[in-house]
Protein backbone atom coordinates (compact mmCIF):
# COMPACT_ATOMS: atom_id res chain seq x y z
CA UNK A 1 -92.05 -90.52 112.46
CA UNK A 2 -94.73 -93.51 112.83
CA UNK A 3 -96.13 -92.26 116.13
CA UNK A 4 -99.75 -92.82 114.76
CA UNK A 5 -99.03 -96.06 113.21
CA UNK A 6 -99.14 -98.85 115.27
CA UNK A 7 -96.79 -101.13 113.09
CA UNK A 8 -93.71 -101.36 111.31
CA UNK A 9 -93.57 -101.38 107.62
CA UNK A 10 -94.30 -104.64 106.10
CA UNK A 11 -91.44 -106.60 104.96
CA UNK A 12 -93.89 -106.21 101.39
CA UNK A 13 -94.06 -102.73 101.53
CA UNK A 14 -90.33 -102.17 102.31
CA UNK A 15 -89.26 -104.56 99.41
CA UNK A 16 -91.07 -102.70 96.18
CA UNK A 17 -91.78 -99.50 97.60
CA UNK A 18 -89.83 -97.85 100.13
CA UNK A 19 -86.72 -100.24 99.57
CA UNK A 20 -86.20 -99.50 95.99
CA UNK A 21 -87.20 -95.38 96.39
CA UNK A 22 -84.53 -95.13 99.08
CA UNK A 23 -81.45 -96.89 96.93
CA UNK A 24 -82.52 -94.77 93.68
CA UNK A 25 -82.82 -91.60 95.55
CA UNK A 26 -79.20 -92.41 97.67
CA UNK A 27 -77.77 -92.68 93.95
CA UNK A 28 -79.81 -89.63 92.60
CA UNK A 29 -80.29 -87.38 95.41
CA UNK A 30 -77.55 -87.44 97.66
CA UNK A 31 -76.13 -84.20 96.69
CA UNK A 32 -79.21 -82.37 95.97
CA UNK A 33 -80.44 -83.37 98.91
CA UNK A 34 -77.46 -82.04 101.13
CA UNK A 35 -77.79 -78.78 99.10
CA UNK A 36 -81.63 -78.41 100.22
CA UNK A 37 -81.09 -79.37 104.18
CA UNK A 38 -78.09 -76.87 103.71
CA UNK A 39 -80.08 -74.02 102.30
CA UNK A 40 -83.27 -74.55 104.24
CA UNK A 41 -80.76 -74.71 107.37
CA UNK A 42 -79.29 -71.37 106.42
CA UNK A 43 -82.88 -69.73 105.79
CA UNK A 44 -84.00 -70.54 109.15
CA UNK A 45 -81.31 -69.36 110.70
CA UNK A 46 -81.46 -66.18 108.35
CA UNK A 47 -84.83 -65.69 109.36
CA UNK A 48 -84.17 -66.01 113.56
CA UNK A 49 -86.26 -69.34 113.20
CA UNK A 50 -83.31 -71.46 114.56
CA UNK A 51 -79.90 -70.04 116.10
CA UNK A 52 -76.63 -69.82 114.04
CA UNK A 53 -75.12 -72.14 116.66
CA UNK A 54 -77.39 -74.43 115.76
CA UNK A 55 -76.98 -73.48 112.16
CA UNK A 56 -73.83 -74.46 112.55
CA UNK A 57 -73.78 -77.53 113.83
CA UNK A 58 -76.40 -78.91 110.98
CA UNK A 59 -74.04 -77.35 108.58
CA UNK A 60 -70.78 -79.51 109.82
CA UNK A 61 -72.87 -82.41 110.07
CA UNK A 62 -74.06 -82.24 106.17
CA UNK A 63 -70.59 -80.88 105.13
CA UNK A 64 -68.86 -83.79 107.12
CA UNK A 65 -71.08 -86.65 104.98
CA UNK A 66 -70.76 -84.70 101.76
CA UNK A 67 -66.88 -84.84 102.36
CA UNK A 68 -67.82 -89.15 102.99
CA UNK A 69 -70.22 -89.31 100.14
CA UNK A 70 -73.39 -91.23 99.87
CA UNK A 71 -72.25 -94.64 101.38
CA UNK A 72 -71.31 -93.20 105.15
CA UNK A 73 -74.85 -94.09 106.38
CA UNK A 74 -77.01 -96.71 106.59
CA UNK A 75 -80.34 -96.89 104.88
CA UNK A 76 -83.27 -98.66 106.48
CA UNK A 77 -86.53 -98.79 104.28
CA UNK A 78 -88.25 -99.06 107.64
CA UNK A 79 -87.96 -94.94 107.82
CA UNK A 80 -89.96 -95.07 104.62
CA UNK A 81 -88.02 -92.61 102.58
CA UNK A 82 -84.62 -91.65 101.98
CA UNK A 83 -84.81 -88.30 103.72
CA UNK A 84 -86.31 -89.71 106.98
CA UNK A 85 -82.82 -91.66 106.34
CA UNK A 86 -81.19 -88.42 106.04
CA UNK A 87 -82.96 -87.18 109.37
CA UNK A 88 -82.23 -89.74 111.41
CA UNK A 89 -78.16 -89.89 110.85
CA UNK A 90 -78.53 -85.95 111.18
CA UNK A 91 -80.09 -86.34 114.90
CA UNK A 92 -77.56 -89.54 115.44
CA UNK A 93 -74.81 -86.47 115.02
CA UNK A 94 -76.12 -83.50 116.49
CA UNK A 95 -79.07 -84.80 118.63
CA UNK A 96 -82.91 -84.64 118.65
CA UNK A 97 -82.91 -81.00 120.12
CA UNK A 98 -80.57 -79.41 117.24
CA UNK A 99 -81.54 -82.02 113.96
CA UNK A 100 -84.99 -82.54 114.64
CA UNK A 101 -85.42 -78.73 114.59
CA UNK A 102 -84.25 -78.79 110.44
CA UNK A 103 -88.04 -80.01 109.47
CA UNK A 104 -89.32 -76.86 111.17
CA UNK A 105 -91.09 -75.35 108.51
CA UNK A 106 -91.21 -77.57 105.62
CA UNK A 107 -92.73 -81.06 104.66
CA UNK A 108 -91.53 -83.83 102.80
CA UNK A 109 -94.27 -82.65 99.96
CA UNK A 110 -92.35 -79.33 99.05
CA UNK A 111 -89.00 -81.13 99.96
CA UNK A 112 -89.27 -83.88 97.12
CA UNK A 113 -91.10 -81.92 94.92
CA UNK A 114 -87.68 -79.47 95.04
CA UNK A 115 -85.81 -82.29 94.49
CA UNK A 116 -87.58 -83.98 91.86
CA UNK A 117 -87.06 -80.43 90.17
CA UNK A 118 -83.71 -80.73 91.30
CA UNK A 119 -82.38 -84.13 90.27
CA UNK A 120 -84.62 -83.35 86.67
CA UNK A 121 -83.11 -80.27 86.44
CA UNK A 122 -79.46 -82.58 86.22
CA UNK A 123 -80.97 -84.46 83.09
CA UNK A 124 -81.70 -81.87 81.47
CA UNK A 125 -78.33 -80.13 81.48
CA UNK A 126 -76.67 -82.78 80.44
CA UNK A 127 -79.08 -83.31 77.47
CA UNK A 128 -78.88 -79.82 76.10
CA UNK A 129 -75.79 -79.97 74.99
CA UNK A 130 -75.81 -83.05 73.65
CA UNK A 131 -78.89 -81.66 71.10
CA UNK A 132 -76.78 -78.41 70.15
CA UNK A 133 -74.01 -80.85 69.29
CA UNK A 134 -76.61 -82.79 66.92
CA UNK A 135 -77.30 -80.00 65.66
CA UNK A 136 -73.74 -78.82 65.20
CA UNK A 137 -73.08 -81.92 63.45
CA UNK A 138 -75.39 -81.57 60.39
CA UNK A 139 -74.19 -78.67 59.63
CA UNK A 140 -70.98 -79.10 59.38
CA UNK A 141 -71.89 -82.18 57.46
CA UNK A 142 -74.24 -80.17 55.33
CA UNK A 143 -71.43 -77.62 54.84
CA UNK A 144 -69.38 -80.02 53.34
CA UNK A 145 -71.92 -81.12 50.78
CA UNK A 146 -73.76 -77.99 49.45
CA UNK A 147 -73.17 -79.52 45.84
CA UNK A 148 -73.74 -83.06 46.84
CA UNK A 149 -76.48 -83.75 44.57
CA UNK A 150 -79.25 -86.69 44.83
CA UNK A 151 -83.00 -87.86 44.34
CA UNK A 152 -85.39 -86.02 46.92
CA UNK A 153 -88.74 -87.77 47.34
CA UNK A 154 -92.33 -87.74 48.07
CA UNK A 155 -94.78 -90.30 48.69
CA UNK A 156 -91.27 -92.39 48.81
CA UNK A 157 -91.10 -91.90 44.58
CA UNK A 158 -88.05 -90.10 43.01
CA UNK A 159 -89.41 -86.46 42.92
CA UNK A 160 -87.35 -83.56 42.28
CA UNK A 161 -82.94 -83.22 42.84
CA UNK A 162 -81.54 -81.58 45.29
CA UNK A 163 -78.60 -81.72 48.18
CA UNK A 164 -77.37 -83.18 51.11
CA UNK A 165 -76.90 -79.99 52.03
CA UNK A 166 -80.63 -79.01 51.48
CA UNK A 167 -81.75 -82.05 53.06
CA UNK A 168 -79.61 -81.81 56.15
CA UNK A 169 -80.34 -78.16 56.92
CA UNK A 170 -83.91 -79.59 56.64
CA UNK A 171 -83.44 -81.88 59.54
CA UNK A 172 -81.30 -79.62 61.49
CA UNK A 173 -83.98 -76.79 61.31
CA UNK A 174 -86.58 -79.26 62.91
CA UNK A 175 -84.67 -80.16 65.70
CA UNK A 176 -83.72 -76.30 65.83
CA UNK A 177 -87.50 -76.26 66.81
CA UNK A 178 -87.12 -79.19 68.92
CA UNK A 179 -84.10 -77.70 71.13
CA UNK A 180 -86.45 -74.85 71.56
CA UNK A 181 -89.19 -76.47 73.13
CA UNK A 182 -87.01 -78.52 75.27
CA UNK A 183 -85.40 -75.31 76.75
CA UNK A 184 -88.23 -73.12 77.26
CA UNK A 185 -89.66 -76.13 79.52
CA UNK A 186 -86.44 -75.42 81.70
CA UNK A 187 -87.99 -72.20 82.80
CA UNK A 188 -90.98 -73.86 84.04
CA UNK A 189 -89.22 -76.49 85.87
CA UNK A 190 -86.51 -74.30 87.58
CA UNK A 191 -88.66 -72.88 89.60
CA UNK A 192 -88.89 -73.66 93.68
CA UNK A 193 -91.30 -75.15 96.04
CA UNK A 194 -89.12 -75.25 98.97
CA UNK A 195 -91.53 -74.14 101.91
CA UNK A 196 -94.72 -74.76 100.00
CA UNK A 197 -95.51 -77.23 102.99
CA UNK A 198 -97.35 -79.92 102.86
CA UNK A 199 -99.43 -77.68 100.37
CA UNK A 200 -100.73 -74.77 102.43
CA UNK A 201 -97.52 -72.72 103.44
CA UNK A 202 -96.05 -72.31 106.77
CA UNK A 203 -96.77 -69.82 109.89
CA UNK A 204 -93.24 -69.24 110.54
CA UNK A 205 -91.47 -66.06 108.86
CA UNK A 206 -89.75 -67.91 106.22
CA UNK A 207 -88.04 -66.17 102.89
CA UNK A 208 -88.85 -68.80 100.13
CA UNK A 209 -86.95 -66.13 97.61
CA UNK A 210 -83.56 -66.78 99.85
CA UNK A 211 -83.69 -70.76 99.51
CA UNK A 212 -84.75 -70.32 96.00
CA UNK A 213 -81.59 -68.57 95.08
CA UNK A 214 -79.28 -70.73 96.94
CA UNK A 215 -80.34 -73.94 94.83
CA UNK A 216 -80.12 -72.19 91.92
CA UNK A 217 -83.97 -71.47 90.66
CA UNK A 218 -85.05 -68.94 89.36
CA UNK A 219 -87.85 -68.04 92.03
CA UNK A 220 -90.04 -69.55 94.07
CA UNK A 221 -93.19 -71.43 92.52
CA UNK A 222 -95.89 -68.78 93.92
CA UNK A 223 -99.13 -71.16 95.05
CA UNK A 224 -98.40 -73.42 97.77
CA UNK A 225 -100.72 -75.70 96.64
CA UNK A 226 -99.88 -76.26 93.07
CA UNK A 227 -96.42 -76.29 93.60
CA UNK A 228 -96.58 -79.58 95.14
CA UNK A 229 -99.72 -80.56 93.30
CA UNK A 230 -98.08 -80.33 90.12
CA UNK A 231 -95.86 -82.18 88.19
CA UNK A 232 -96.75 -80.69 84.55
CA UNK A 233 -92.94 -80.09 83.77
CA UNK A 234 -92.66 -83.59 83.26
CA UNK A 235 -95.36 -83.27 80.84
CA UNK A 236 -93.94 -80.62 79.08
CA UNK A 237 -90.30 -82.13 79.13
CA UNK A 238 -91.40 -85.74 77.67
CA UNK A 239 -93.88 -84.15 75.33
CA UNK A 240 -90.24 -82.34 73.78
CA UNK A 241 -88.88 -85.51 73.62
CA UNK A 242 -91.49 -87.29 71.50
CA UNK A 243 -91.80 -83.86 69.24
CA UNK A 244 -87.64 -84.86 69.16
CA UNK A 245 -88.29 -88.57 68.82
CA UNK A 246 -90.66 -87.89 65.75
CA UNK A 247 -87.81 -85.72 64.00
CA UNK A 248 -85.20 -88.58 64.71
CA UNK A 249 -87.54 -91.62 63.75
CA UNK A 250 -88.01 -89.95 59.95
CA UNK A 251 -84.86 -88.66 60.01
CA UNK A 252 -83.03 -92.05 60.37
CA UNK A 253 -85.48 -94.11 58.70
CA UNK A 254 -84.25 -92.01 55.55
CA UNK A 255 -80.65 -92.93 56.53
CA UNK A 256 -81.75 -96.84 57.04
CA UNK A 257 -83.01 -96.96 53.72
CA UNK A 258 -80.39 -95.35 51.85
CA UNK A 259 -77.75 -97.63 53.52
CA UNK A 260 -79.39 -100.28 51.61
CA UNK A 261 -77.53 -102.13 48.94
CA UNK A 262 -80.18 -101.07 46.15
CA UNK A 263 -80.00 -97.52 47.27
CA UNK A 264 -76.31 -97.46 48.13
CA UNK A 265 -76.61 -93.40 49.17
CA UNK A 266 -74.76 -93.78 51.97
CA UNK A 267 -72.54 -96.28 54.30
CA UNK A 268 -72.06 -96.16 58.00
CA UNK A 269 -68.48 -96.01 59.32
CA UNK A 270 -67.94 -99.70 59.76
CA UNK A 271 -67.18 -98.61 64.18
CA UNK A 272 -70.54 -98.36 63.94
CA UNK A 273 -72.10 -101.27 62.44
CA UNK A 274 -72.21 -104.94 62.77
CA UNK A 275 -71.99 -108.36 61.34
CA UNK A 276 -74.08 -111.16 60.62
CA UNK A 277 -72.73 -114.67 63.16
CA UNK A 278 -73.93 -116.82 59.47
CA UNK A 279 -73.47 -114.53 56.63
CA UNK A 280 -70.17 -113.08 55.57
CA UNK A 281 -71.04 -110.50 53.27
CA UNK A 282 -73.45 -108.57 55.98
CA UNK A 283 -72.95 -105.14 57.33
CA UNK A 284 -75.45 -104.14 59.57
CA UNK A 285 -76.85 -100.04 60.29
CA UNK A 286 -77.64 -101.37 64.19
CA UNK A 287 -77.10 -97.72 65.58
CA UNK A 288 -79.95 -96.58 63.37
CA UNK A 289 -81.81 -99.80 64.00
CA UNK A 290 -81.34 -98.70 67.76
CA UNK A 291 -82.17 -94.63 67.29
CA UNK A 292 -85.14 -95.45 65.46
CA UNK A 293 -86.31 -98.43 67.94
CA UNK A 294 -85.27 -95.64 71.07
CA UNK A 295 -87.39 -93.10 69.95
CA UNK A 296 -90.53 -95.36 70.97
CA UNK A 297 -89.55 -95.23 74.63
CA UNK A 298 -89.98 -91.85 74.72
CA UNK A 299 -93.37 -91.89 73.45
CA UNK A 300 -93.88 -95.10 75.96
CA UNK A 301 -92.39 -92.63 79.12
CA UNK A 302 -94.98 -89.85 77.91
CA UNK A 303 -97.85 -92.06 77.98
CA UNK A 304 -97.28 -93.31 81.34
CA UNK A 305 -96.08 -90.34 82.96
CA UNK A 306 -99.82 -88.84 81.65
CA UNK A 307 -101.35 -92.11 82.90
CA UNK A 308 -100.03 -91.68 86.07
CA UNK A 309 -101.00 -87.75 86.68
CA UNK A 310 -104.74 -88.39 85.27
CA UNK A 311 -107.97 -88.55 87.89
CA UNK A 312 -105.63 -87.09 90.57
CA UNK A 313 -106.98 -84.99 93.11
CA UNK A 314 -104.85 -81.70 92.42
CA UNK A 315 -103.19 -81.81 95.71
CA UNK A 316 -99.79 -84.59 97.15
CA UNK A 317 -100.15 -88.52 96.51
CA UNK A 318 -97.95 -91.13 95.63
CA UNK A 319 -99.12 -91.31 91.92
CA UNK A 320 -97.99 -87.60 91.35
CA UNK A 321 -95.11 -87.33 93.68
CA UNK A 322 -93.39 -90.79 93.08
CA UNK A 323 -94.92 -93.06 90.42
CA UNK A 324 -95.14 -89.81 87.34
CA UNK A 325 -91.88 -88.85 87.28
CA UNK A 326 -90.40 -92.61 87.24
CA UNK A 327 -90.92 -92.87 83.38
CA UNK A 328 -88.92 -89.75 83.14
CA UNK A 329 -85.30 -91.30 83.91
CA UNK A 330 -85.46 -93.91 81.51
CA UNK A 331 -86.85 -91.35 78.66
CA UNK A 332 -83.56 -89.27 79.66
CA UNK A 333 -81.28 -92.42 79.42
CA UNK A 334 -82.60 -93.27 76.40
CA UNK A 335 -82.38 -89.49 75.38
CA UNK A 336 -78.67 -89.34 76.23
CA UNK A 337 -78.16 -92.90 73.96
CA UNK A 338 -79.90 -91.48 70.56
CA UNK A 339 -78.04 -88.38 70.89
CA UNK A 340 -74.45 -89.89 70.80
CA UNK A 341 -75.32 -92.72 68.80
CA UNK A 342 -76.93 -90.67 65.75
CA UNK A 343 -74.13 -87.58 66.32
CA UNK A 344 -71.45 -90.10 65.53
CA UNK A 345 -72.95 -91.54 63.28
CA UNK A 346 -73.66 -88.79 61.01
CA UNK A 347 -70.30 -87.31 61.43
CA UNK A 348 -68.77 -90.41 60.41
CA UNK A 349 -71.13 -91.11 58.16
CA UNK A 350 -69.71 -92.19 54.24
CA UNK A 351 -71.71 -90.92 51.46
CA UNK A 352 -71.38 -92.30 48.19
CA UNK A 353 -71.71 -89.08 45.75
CA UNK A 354 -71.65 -90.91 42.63
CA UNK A 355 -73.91 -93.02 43.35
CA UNK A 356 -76.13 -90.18 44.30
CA UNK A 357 -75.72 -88.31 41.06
CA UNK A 358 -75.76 -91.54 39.14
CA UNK A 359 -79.22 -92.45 40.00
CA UNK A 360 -80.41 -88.78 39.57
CA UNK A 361 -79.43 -88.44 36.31
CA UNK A 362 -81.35 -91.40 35.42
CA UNK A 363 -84.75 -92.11 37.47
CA UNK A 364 -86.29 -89.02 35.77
CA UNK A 365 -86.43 -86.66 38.77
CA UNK A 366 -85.03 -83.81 36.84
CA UNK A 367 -88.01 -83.35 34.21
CA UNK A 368 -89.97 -81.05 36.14
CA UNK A 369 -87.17 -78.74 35.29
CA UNK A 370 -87.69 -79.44 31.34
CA UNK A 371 -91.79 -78.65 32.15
CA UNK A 372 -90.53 -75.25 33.63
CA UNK A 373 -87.79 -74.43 30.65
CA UNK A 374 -90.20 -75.16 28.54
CA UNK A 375 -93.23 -72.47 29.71
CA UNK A 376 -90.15 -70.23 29.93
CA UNK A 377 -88.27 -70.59 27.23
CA UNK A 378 -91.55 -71.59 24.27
CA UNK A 379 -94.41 -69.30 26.02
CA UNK A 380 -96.47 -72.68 26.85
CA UNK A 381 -98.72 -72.99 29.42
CA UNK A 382 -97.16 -75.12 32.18
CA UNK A 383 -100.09 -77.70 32.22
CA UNK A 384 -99.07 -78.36 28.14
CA UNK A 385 -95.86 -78.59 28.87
CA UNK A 386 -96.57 -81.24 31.91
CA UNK A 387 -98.37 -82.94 28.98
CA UNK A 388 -95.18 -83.31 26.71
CA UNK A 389 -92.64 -84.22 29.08
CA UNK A 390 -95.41 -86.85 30.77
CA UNK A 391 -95.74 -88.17 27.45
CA UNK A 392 -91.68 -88.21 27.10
CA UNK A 393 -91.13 -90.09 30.29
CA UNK A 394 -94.16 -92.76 29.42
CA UNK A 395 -92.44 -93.37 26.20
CA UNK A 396 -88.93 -93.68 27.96
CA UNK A 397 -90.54 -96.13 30.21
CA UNK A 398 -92.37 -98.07 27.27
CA UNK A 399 -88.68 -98.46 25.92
CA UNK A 400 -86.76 -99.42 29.01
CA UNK A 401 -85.08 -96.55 29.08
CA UNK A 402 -83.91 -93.95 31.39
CA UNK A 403 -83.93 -89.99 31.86
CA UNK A 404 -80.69 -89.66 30.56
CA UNK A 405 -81.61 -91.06 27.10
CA UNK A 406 -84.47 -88.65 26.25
CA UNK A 407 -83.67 -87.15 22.80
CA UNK A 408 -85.06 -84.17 20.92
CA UNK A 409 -86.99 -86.10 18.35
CA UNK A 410 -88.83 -87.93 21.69
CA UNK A 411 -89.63 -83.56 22.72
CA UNK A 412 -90.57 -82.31 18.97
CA UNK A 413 -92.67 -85.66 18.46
CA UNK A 414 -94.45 -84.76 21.52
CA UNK A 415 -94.74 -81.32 21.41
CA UNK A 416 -96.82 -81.93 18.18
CA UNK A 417 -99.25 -83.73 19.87
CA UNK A 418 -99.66 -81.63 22.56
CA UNK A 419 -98.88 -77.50 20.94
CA UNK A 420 -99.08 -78.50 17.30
CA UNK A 421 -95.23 -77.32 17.09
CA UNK A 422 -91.76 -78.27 17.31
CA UNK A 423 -89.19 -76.59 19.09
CA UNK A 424 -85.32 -76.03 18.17
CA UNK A 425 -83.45 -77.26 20.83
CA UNK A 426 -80.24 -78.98 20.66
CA UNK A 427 -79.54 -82.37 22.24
CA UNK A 428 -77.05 -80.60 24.54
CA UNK A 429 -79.57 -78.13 25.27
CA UNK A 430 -81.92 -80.99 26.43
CA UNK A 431 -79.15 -82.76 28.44
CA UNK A 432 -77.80 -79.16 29.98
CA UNK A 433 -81.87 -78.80 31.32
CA UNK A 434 -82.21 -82.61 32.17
CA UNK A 435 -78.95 -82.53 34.16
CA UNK A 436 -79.60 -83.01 38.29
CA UNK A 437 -76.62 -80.07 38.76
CA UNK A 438 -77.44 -77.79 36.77
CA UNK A 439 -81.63 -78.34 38.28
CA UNK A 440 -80.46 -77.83 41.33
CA UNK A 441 -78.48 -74.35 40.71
CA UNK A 442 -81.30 -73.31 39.14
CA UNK A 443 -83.29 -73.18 42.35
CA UNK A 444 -82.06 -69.76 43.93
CA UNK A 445 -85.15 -68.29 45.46
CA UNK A 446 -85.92 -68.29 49.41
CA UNK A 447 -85.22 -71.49 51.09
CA UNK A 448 -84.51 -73.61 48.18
CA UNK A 449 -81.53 -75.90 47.13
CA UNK A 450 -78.80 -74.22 45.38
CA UNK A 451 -75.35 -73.94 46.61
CA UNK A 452 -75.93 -70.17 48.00
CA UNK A 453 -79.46 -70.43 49.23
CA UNK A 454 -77.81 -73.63 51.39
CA UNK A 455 -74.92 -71.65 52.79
CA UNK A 456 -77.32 -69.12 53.68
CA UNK A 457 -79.31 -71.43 55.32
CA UNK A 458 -76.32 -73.23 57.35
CA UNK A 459 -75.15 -69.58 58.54
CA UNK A 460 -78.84 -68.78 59.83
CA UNK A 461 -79.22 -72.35 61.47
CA UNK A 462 -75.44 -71.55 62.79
CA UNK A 463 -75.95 -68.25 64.15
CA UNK A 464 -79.46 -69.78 65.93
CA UNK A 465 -76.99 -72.42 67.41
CA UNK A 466 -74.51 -70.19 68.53
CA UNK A 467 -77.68 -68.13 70.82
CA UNK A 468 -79.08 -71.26 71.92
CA UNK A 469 -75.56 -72.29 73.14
CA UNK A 470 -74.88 -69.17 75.35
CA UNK A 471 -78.31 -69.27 76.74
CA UNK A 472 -77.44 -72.53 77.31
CA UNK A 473 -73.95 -71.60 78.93
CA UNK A 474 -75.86 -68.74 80.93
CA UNK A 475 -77.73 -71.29 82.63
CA UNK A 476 -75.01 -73.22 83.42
CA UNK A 477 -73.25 -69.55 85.07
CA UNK A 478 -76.47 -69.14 86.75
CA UNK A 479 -76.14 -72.97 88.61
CA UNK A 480 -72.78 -72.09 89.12
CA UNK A 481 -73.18 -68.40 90.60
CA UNK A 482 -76.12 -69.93 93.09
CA UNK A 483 -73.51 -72.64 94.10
CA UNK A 484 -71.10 -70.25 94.92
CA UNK A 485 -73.37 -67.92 96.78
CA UNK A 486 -74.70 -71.05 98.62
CA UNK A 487 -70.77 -72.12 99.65
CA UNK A 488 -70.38 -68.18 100.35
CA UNK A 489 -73.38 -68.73 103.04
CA UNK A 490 -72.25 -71.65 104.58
CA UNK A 491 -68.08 -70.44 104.78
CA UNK A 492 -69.71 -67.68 107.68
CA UNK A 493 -70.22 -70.56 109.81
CA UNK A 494 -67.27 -71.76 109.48
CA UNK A 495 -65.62 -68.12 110.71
C-alpha cells in the first residue's frame, strides 16, 4: 500500500491524522462499510470480473466480522485509513490472491465519498423525524389554544391581539419550509459514486446502477469526476440547518422573554429548568438558554465546512474528502439536541392565559380595532380616525391610565377636535370594540387570527405534515427494500 514511499508514517502523522480518522470511522463506518465491500463484491462477481467462488469467500469473511462487530480487528494508523484496515484483515482471512482482488475496480476516492454519503445519509434519517415531531408539537399545542388570546408585537412594542394559536401556526409554518429544504437536499445526497474511481472511471465492465441499488441510492452520481470532487450536499444540508437555526433562535428568544417575571406569558415545566446554587427564589429557562446558544453551532459548522471546500482544485484532496465534512457531525449532534430539547419543552410548556389577556386588555394593543370601527361604523376616513384614538391613548398615558379605562367622553372630546362631531356610542359599546377577544374574532379573512381562520390553518399545516411524513416513511421503505435486496444477493452464496 506504501510501495512508493520509502517510510513509515510518522508517529506525528499517525497521532492527529490517520489515528483519530481510523477510530471515528471504526465507530461510524463499520457497517456501511461492510455493506459497500459486500455490494461492490457482488457487482464484480455479477459482472464476470471476479468468480462467485471467490465471491463467496469475501462474502463469509465480511458476514463473519459483521456477526463480531467492529472490535474483532485491530486497527493500526500505520495503514493510513480505516479501510486499508479493513483490507488487510480481509487478505489475513482469505489471502492476497482472493481479498486483494476486492479493490479491483474502485479507489478509495469513490469508496469514501459513498460512505461519507452513506454515514450522512444516517444523520439525516434520524433528524427528519425528529423536525416532523416539532412540528407535530405546535400544533397540537396551537390546537389547544385557538382562543388563547395575548399581545402580538412589532419592533418589540405591544401591537395588535391575537393567539397562541396564530402565533404557533406562525412558527410551525416556517419550519414547514425548513423541513422542506432539509429533505429535498436528501435527493442530492442519496445518490452513488461507487466506481467513480479515483475520478476518471474504470476499464473494467462494471454496472454502477447494480451497486447503487444495493446501498440503497437512488442512482449512480453520473460524472466520475464530480462525484468525488464534490461535496456540495454538505453545503446544502448545513445551509438547512442555519435557515432552521434562524427559525429556532427567534422562535425561542420569544419564549425566553415571555418566561420572564415582568412578562409572566408563560412558565417552563419545572423538569426542564433549573436553580440558582445562591438564590432561592430562581427558576431558570436553561433549555431555551441552550436551543438558542445551539443554533450558533450550526451557523459555526456552515462556515467551516465552506472554508474548507473554497480554492479547491475541483478534483480529490484531503480538504474536500476529510476535513469539509468534519463540521457536519457536530452540526447533526447539536441538531438532534435542539430538536428534543425545544419539542419537550413546548409540549410541556405552562401558559399563563390570564395573564395573557390581562395585559392585553390593558397596554392598548386593541385600539387599532376602535380606528377601524370607527371608519366603519361613522364614515371617517381611517387617517382621522388614527387621529382620535392617537389622541385617546396620549391622553390615557398623560393620566396614568390604561386601555381599559378609555371612556366615551375621552372619544366625543376627541372626535371634536379631529371631525368636528360627536358620536353616540355607549360605554359598553366602547369596551365590546376595545376588548382583545372580541378584536381577535373579528379578524376572519385569509390567514388571520380568529378561532376558524386558526383551525384552518392547523388542518393545512397538518395535512402538509402528514405528506412530509410518508415521504419520509417511503424513504425509510426504500433503505429497507435495498437492504433486503442486498441480503437477497448475498443468501445465493450461501446456497
Amino acid at each position: 500500500m506504501r510501495e512508493r514511499l520509502k517510510t513509515k508514517p510518522s508517529g506525528t502523522v499517525c497521532k492527529y491524522l490517520f489515528g483519530p480518522a481510523i477510530l471515528a470511522d471504526n465507530k461510524r463506518s463499520f457497517y456501511n462499510m461492510l455493506s459497500l465491500n459486500i455490494a461492490h463484491a457482488l457487482m464484480l462477481s455479477k459482472q464476470g470480473i471476479i468468480t462467485p467462488e471467490e465471491a463467496g469467500k469475501i462474502l463469509l469473511a465480511f458476514l463473519d466480522l459483521e456477526r463480531e462487530g467492529n472490535a474483532a480487528f485491530n486497527l493500526n494508523p500505520e495503514f493510513e485509513d480505516y479501510y486499508f484496515n479493513l483490507e488487510n484483515y480481509l487478505i489475513g482471512k482469505v489471502g492476497m490472491e482472493v481479498g486483494g482482488k476486492l479493490h479491483t475496480a474502485r479507489s478509495r476516492n469513490d469508496l469514501h465519498s459513498t460512505i461519507s454519503r452513506m454515514n450522512v445519509r444516517d444523520q439525516m434519517i434520524k433528524l427528519y423525524p425528529l423536525l416532523l415531531n416539532l412540528r407535530e408539537v405546535l400544533l397540537k399545542k396551537a390546537a389547544e389554544h385557538t382562543e388563547t388570546v395575548f399581545t402580538g408585537y412589532t419592533h418589540m412594542q405591544p401591537a395588535q391581539p391575537i393567539s397562541i394559536a396564530f402565533y404557533f401556526t406562525a412558527v410551525a409554518q416556517g419550519l414547514e419550509r425548513d423541513y422542506e429544504r432539509m429533505f429535498t437536499a436528501y435527493q442530492r445526497l442519496n445518490q452513488c459514486t461507487l466506481g467513480s474511481g479515483a475520478f476518471a472511471g474504470t476499464s473494467f465492465p462494471i454496472d454502477r446502477h447494480y451497486a447503487a441499488e444495493l446501498l440503497g441510492f437512488n442512482g449512480p452520481m453520473y460524472n466520475n469526476m464530480d462525484a468525488v470532487a464534490s461535496r456540495d450536499y454538505l453545503l446544502e444540508l448545513l445551509g438547512s440547518f442555519v435557515n432552521f437555526g434562524a427559525t429556532i433562535n427567534r422562535f425561542v428568544n420569544d419564549l425566553y422573554i415571555w418566561a420572564t417575571d415582568e412578562f409572566s406569558y408563560i412558565e417552563v415545566d419545572d423538569s426542564l429548568a433549573a436553580s440558582s446554587s445562591i438564590m432561592p427564589q430562581k427558576k431558570n429557562s436553561v433549555t431555551l438558554e441552550h436551543c438558542k446558544a445551539k443554533t450558533s453551532h450550526l451557523l459555526g459548522a456552515y462556515v467551516a465546512s465552506f472554508s474548507c471546500m473554497k480554492g479547491t482544485p475541483y478534483g480529490h484532496c484531503r480538504d474536500i474528502a476529510g476535513e469539509s465534512i468534519a463540521p457536519f457531525w457536530d452540526a447533526a449532534d447539536q441538531m438532534e439536541a435542539i430538536l428534543n430539547l425545544l419539542g419537550e419543552t413546548v409540549e410541556k410548556l405552562i401558559i399563563k392565559t390570564g395573564n395573557m389577556k390581562k395585559r392585553a386588555d390593558r397596554n392598548f394593543c386593541t385600539v387599532t380595532e376602535l380606528a377601524d370601527e370607527l371608519v366603519k361604523r361613522e364614515g371617517l376616513s381611517f387617517r382621522v380616525a388614527h387621529h382620535i384614538v392617537g389622541s385617546m391613548v396620549s391622553q390615557c398615558l398623560d393620566s396614568g391610565l390604561d386601555a381599559s379605562q378609555m371612556t366615551v367622553e375621552m372619544l366625543n372630546n376627541a372626535s371634536k377636535e379631529f371631525a368636528a362631531k360627536t358620536f353616540g356610542w355607549s360605554q359598553q359599546e366602547l369596551s365590546s370594540v376595545l376588548d382583545s377577544v372580541n378584536s381577535v374574532h373579528n379578524k376572519h379573512d385569509y390567514g388571520a387570527p380568529s378561532p376558524k381562520e386558526c383551525q384552518d390553518m392547523i388542518l393545512r399545516l397538518s395535512q402538509k405534515l402528514d405528506q412530509d411524513r410518508a415521504s419520509y416513511l417511503k424513504s425509510l421503505d426504500d433503505l429497507r427494500s435495498a437492504r433486503e435486496k442486498l441480503e437477497a444477493e448475498i443468501g445465493k452464496f450461501a446456497k
